[in-house]
N, C-alpha and C. Protein backbone atom coordinates (compact mmCIF):
# COMPACT_ATOMS: atom_id res chain seq x y z
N UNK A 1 11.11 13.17 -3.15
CA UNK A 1 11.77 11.89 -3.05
C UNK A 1 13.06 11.95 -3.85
N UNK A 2 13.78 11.73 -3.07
CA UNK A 2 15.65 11.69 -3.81
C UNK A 2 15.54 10.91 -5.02
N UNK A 3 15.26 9.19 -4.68
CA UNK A 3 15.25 8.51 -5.31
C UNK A 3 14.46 8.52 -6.71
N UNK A 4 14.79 8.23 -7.78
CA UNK A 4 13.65 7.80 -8.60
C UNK A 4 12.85 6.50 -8.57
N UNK A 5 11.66 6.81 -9.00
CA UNK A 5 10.58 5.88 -9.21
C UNK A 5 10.69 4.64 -9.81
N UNK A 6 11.63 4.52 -10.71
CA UNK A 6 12.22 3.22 -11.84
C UNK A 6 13.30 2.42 -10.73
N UNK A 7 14.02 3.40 -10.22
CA UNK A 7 14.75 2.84 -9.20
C UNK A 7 14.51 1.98 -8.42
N UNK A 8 13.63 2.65 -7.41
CA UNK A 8 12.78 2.40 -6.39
C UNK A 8 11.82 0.96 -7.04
N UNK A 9 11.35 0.82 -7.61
CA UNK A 9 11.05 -0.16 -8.20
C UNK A 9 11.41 -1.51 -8.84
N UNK A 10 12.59 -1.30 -9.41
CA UNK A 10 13.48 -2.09 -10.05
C UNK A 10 14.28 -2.82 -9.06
N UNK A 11 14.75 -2.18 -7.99
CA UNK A 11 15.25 -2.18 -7.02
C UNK A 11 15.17 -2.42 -5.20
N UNK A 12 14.41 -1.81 -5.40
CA UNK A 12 13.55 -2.01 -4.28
C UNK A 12 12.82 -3.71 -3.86
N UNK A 13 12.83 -3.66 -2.09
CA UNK A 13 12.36 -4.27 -1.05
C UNK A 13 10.69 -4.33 -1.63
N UNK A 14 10.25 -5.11 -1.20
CA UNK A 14 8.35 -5.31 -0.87
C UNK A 14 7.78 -5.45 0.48
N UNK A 15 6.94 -4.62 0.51
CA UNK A 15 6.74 -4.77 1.64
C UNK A 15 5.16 -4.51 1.76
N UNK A 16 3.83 -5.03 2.25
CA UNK A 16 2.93 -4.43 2.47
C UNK A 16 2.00 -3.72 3.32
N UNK A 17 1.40 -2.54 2.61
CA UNK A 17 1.08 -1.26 3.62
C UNK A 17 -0.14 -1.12 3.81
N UNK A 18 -0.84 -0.56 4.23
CA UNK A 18 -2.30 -0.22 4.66
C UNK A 18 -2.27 1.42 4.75
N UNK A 19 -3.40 1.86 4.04
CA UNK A 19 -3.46 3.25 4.25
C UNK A 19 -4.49 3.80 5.01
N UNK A 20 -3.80 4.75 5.89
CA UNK A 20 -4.18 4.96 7.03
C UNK A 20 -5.06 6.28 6.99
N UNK A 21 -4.51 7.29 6.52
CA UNK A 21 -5.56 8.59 6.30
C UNK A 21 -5.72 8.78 4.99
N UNK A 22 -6.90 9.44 4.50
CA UNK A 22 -7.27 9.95 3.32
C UNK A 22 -7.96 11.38 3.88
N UNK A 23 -7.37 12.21 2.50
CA UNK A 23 -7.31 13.35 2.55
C UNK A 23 -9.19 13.39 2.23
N UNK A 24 -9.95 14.83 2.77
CA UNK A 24 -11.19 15.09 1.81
C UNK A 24 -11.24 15.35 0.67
N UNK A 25 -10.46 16.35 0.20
CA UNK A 25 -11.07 16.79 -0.83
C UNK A 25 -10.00 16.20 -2.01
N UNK A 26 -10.50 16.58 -3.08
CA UNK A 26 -10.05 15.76 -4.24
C UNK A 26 -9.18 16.70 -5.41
N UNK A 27 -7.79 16.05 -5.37
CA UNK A 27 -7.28 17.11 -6.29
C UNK A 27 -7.32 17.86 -7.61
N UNK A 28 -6.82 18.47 -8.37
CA UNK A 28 -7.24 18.89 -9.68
C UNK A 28 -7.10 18.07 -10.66
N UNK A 29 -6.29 16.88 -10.26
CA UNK A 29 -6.12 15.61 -10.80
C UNK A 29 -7.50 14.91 -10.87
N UNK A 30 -8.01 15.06 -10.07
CA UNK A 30 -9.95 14.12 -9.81
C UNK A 30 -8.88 12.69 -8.54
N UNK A 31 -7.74 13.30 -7.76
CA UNK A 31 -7.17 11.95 -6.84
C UNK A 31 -7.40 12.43 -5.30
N UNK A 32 -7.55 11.83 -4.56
CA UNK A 32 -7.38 12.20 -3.32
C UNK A 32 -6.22 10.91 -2.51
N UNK A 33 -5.49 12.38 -2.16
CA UNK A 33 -4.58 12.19 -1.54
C UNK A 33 -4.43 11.44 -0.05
N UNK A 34 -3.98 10.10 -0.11
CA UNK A 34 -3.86 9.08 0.79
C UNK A 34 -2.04 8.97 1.44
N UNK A 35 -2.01 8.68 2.95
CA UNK A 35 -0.94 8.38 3.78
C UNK A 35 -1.04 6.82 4.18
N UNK A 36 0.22 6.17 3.81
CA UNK A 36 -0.15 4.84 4.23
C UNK A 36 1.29 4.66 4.93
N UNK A 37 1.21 3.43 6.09
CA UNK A 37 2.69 2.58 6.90
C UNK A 37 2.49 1.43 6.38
N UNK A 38 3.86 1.12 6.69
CA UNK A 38 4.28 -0.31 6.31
C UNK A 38 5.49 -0.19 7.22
N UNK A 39 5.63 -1.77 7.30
CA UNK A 39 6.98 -2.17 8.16
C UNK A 39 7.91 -2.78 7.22
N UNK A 40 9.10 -2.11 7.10
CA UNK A 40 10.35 -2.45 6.41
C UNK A 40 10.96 -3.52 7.14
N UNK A 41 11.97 -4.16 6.48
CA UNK A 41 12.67 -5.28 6.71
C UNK A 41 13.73 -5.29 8.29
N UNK A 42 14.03 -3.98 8.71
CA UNK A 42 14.55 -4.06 9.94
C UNK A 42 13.76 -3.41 10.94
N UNK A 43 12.57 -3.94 10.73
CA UNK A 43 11.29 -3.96 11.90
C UNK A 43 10.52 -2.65 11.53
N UNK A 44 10.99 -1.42 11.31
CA UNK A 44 10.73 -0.09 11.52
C UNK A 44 9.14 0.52 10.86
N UNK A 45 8.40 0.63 11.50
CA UNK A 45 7.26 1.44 11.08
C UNK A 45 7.71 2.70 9.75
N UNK A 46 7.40 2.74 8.21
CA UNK A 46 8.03 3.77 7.87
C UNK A 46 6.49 4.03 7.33
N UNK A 47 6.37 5.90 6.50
CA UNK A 47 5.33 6.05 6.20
C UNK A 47 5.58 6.62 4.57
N UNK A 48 4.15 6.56 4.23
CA UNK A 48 4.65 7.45 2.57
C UNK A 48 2.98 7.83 1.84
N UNK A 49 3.05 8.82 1.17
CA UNK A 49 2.00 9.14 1.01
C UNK A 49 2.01 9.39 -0.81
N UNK A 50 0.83 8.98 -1.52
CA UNK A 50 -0.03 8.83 -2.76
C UNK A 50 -1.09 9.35 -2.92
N UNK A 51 -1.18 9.43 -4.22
CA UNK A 51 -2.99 9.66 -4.51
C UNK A 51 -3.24 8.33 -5.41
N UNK A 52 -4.93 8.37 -5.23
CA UNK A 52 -5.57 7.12 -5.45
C UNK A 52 -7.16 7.74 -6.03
N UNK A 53 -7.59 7.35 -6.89
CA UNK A 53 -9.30 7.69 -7.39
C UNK A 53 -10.07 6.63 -6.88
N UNK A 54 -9.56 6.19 -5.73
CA UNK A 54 -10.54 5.45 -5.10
C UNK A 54 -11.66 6.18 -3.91
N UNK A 55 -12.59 6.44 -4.13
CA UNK A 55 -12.95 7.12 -2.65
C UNK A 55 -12.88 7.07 -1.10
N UNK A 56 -12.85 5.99 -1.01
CA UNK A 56 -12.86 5.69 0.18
C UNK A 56 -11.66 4.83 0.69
N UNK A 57 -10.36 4.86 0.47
CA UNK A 57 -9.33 3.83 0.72
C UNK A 57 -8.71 3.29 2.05
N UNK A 58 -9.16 4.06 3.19
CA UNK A 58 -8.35 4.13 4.03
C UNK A 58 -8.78 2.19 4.55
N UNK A 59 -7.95 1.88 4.76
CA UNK A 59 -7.61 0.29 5.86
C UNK A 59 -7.29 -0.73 4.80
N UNK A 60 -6.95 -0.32 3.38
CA UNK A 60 -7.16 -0.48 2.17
C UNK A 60 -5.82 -1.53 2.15
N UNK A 61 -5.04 -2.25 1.69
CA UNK A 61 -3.82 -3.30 2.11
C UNK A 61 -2.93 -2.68 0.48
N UNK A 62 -2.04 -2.17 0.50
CA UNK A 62 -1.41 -1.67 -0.93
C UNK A 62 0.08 -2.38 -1.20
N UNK A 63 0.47 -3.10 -2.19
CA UNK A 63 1.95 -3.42 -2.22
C UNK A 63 2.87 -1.56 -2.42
N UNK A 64 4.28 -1.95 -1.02
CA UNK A 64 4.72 -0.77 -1.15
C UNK A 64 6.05 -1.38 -1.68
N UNK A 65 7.07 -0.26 -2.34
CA UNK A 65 8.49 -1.13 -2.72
C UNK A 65 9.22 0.13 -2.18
N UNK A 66 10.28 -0.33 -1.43
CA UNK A 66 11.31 1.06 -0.75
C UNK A 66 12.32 0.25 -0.73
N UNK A 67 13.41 1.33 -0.98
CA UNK A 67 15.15 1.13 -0.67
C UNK A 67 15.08 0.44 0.66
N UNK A 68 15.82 -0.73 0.80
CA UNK A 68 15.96 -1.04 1.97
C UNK A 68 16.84 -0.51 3.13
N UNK A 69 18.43 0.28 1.77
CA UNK A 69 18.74 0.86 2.77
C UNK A 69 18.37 2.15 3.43
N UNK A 70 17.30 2.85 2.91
CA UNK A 70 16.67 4.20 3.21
C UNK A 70 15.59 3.74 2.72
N UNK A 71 14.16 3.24 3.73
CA UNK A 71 13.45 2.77 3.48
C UNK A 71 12.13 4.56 3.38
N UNK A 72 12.55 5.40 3.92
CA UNK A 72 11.87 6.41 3.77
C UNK A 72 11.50 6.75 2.15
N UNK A 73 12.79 6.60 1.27
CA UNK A 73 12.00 6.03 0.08
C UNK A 73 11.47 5.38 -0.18
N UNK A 74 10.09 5.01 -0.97
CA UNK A 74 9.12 4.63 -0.43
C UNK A 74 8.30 4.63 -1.81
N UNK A 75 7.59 3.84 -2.21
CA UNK A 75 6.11 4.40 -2.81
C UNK A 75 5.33 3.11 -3.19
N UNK A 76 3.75 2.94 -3.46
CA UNK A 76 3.38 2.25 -4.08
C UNK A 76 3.64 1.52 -4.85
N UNK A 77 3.87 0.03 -4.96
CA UNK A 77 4.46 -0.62 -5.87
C UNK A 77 3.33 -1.08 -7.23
N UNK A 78 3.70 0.16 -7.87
CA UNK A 78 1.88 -0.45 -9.09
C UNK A 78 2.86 -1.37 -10.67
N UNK A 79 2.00 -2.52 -10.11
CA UNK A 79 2.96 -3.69 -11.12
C UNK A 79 2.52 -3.07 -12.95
N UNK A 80 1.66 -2.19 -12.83
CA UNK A 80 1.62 -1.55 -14.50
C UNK A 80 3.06 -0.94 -14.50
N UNK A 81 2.93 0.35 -13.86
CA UNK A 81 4.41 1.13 -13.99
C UNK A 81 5.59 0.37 -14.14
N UNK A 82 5.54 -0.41 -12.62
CA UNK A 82 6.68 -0.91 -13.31
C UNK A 82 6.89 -1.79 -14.55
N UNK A 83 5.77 -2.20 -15.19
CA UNK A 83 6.16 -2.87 -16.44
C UNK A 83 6.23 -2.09 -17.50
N UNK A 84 5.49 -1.02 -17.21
CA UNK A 84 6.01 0.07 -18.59
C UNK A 84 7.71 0.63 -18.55
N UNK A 85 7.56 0.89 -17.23
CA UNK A 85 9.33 1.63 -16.90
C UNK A 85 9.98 0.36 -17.84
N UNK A 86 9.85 -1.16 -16.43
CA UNK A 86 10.86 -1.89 -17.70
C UNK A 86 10.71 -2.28 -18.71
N UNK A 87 9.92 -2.02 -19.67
CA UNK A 87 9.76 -1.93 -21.24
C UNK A 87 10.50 -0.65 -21.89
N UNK A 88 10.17 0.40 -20.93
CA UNK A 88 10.54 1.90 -22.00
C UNK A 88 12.64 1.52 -21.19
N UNK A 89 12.70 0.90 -20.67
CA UNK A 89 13.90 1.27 -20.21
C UNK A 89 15.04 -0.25 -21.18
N UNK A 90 13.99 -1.12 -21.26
CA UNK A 90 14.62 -2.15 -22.42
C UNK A 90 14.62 -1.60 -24.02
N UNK A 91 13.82 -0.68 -24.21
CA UNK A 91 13.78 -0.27 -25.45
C UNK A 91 14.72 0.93 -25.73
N UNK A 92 15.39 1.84 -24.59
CA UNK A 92 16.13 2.45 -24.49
C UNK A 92 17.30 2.05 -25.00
N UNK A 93 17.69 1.05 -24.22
CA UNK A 93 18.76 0.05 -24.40
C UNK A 93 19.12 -0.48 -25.27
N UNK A 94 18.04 -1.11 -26.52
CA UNK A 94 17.96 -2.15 -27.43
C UNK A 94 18.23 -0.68 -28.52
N UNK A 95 17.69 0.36 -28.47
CA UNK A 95 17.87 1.29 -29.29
C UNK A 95 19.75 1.77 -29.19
N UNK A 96 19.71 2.15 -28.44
CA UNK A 96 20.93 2.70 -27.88
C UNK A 96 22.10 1.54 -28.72
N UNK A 97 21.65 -0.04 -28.68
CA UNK A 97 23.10 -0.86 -28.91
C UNK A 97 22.95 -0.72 -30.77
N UNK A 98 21.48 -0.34 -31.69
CA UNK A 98 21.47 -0.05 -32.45
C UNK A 98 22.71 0.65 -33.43
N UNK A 99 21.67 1.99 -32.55
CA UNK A 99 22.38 3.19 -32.78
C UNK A 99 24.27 3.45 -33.05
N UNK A 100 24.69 2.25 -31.54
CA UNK A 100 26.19 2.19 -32.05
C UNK A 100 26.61 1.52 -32.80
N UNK A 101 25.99 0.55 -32.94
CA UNK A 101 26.27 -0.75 -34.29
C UNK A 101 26.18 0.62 -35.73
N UNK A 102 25.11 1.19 -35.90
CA UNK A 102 24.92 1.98 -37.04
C UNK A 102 26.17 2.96 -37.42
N UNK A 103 26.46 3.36 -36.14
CA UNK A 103 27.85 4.73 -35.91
C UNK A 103 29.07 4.16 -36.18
N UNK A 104 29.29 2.77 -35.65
CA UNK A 104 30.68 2.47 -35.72
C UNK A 104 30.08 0.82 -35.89
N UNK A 105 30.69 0.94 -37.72
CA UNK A 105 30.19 -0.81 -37.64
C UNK A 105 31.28 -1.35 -37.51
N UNK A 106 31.30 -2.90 -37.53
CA UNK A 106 32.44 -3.17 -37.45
C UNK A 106 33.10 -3.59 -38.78
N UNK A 107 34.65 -3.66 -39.23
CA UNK A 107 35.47 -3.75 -39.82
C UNK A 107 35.32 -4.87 -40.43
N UNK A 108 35.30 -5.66 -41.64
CA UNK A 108 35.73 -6.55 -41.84
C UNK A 108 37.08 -6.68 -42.32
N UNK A 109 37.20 -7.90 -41.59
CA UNK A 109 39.21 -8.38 -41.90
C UNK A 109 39.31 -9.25 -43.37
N UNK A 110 39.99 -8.61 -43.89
CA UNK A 110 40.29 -8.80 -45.47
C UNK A 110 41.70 -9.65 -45.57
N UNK A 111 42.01 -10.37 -46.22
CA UNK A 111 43.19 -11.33 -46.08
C UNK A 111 44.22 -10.50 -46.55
N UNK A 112 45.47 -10.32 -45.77
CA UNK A 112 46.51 -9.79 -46.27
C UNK A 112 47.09 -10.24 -46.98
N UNK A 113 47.70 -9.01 -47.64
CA UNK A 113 47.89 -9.38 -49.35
C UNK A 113 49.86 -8.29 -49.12
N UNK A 114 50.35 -9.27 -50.03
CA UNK A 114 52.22 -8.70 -50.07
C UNK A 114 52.16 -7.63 -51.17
């Protein structure tokens, strides 16, 4: 996937999917690997595929979030992730305006003197 996941999320359309095949066997993860469709916003059948530790998922109804304008990006919309992404990505931030306050403070203006 081109896109990133924070992206895709943050950003991203909703749309909901149903998953359609599940794989047998189960990965080294302990997930088995699931294919689900959904219909994007300009009608189009698109598809995208996950793993899930659910056993049995298939007809299963999943929130998906994809680029609308390249809806082939694509993935599960899991409302944890994205609340961790936007936490670790506000704390990035909040650090970051720190950090420059610390590097370059600002000046105080002292009354000019003759």
């Amino acid at each position: 996937m081109a896109a990133s996941k924070p992206l895709i999320l943050a950003l991203g359309a909703r749309a909901t999917g149903v998953i359609v095949r599940q794989e047998g066997g189960v990965s080294s993860r302990g997930a088995y690997g699931v294919r689900y469709r959904f219909t994007a916003g300009d009608g189009r059948v698109q598809e995208g595929t996950a793993f899930t530790s659910v056993k049995d998922a298939r007809f299963v109804r999943v929130p998906i979030a994809y680029l609308p304008a390249c809806p082939w990006a694509n993935l599960p919309a899991s409302v944890g992730y994205a609340l961790i992404t936007g936490l670790g990505w506000t704390l990035a931030g909040l650090l970051s305006l720190v950090v420059a306050r610390v590097l370059h403070p600002r000046r105080r203006m002292t009354g000019a003197t003759s």
